[in-house]
Protein backbone atom coordinates (compact mmCIF):
# COMPACT_ATOMS: atom_id res chain seq x y z
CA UNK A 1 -63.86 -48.78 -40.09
CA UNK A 2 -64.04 -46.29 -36.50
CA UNK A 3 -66.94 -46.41 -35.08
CA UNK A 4 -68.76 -42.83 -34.53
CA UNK A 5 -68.65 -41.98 -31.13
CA UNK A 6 -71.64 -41.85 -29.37
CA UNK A 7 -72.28 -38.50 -26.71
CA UNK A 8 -73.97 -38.55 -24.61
CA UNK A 9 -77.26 -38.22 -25.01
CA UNK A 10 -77.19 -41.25 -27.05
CA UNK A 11 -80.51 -42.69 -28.57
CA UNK A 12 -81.20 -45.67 -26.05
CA UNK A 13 -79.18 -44.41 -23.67
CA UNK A 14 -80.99 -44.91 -19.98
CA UNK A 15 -81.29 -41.60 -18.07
CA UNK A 16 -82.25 -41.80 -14.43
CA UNK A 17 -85.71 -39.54 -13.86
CA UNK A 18 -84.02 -36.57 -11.87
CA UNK A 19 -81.79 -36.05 -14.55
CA UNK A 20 -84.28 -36.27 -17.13
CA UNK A 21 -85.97 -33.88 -15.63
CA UNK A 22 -83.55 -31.10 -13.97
CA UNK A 23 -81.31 -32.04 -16.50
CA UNK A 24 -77.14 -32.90 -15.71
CA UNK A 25 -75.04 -29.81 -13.94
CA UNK A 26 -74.82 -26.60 -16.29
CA UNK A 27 -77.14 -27.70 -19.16
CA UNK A 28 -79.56 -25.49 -18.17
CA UNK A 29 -76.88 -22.65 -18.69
CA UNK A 30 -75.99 -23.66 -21.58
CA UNK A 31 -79.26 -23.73 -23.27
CA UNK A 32 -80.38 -20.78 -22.27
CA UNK A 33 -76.87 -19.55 -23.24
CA UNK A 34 -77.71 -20.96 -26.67
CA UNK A 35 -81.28 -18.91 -26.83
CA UNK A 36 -79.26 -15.91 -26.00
CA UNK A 37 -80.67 -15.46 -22.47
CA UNK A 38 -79.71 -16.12 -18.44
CA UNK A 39 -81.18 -18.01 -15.60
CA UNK A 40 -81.25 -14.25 -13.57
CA UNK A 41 -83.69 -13.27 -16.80
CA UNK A 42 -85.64 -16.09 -16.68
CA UNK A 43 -85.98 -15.70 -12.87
CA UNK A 44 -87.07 -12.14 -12.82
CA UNK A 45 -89.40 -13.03 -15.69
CA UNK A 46 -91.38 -15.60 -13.98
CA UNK A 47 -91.44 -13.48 -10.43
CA UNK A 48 -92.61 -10.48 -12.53
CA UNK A 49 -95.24 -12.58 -13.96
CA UNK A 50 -96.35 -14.06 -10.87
CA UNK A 51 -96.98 -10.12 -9.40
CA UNK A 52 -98.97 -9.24 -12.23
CA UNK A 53 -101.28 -12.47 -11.98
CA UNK A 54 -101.41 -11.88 -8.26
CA UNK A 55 -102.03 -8.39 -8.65
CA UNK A 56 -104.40 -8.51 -11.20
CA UNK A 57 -106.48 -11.36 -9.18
CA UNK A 58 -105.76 -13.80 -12.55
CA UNK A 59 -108.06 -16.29 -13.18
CA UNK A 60 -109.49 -15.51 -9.40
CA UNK A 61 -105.84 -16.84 -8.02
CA UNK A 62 -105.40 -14.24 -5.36
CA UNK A 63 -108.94 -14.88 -3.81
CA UNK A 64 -108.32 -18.00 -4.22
CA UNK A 65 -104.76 -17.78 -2.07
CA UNK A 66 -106.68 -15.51 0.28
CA UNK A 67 -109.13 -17.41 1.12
CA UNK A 68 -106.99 -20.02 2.54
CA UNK A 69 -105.94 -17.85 5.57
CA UNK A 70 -109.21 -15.88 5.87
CA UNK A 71 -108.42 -14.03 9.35
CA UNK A 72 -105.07 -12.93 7.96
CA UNK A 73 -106.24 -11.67 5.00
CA UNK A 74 -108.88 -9.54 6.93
CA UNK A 75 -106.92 -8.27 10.03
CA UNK A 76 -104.74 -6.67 6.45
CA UNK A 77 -108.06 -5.46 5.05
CA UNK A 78 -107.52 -7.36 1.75
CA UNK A 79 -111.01 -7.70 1.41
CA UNK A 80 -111.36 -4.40 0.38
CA UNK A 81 -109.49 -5.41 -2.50
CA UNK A 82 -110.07 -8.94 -3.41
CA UNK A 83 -113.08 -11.49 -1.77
CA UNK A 84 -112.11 -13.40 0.77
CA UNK A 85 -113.96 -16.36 1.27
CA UNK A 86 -116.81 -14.89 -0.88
CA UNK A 87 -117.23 -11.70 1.17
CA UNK A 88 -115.24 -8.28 0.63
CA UNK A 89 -114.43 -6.04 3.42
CA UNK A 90 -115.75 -1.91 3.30
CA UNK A 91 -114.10 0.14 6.09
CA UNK A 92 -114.07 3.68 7.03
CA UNK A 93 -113.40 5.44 10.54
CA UNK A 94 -116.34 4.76 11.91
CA UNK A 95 -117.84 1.31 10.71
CA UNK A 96 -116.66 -2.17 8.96
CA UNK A 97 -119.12 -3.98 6.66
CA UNK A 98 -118.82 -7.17 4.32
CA UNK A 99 -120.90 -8.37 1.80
CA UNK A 100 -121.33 -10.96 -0.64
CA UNK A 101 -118.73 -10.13 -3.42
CA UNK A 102 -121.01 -11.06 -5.71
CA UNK A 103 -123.24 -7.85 -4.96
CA UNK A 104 -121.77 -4.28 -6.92
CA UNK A 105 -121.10 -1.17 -5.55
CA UNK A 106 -123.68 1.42 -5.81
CA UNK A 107 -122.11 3.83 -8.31
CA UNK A 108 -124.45 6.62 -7.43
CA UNK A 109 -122.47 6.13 -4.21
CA UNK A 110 -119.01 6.55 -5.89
CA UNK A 111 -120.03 9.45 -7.95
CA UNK A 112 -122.13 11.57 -5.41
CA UNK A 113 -118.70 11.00 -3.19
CA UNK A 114 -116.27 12.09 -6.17
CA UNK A 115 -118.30 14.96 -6.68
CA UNK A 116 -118.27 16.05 -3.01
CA UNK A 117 -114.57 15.82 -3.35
CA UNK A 118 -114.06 17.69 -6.39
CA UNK A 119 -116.72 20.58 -5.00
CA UNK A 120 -114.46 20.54 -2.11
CA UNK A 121 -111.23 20.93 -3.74
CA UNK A 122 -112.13 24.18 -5.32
């Protein structure tokens, strides 16, 4: 009787830890091959991703990442955005201010300077 012939991927066989994880040279292509998709797909997925979560301050990430290189982040005025190191930034031509980002914006504020706008457009 032949004996089947084992691939390999054989149960038992001993794989060394790189290649368990990474996998041997052009699986990768081939399973994503299989699921009908490319590594350039997968690649602009994740980075696509990644914007969005940065963007969209995910989970707090970006003031997170911000508030690693605080000066940086404040000589860019990111802090108007996103808190940077627990303060946000509020600039205009004449002044700077931060405060807590835990404080809100007074929306009487917002709206008293929307509506100075909009009068002004007319």
């Amino acid at each position: 009787a032949e004996r089947p012939q084992q691939s390999e991927d054989a149960p038992g066989e001993r794989v060394d830890p790189v290649t368990y994880v990474f996998g041997r040279p052009g699986e990768l292509e081939e399973d994503l091959g299989r699921l009908g998709t490319s590594p350039r797909r997968v690649f602009l997925g994740t980075a696509g991703a990644t914007a969005l979560a940065l963007g969209a301050n995910f989970g707090g990430i970006t003031d997170t990442l911000l508030s690693t290189k605080p000066d940086s982040a404040r000589s860019l005025r990111l802090d108007s955005l996103y808190s940077v190191a627990g303060l946000r930034g509020y600039y205009t031509s004449n002044y700077a201010i931060r405060f807590p980002s835990t404080w809100l914006f007074d929306q009487s504020i917002a709206q008293a300077q929307a509506y100075r706008r909009e009068v002004q457009s007319r």
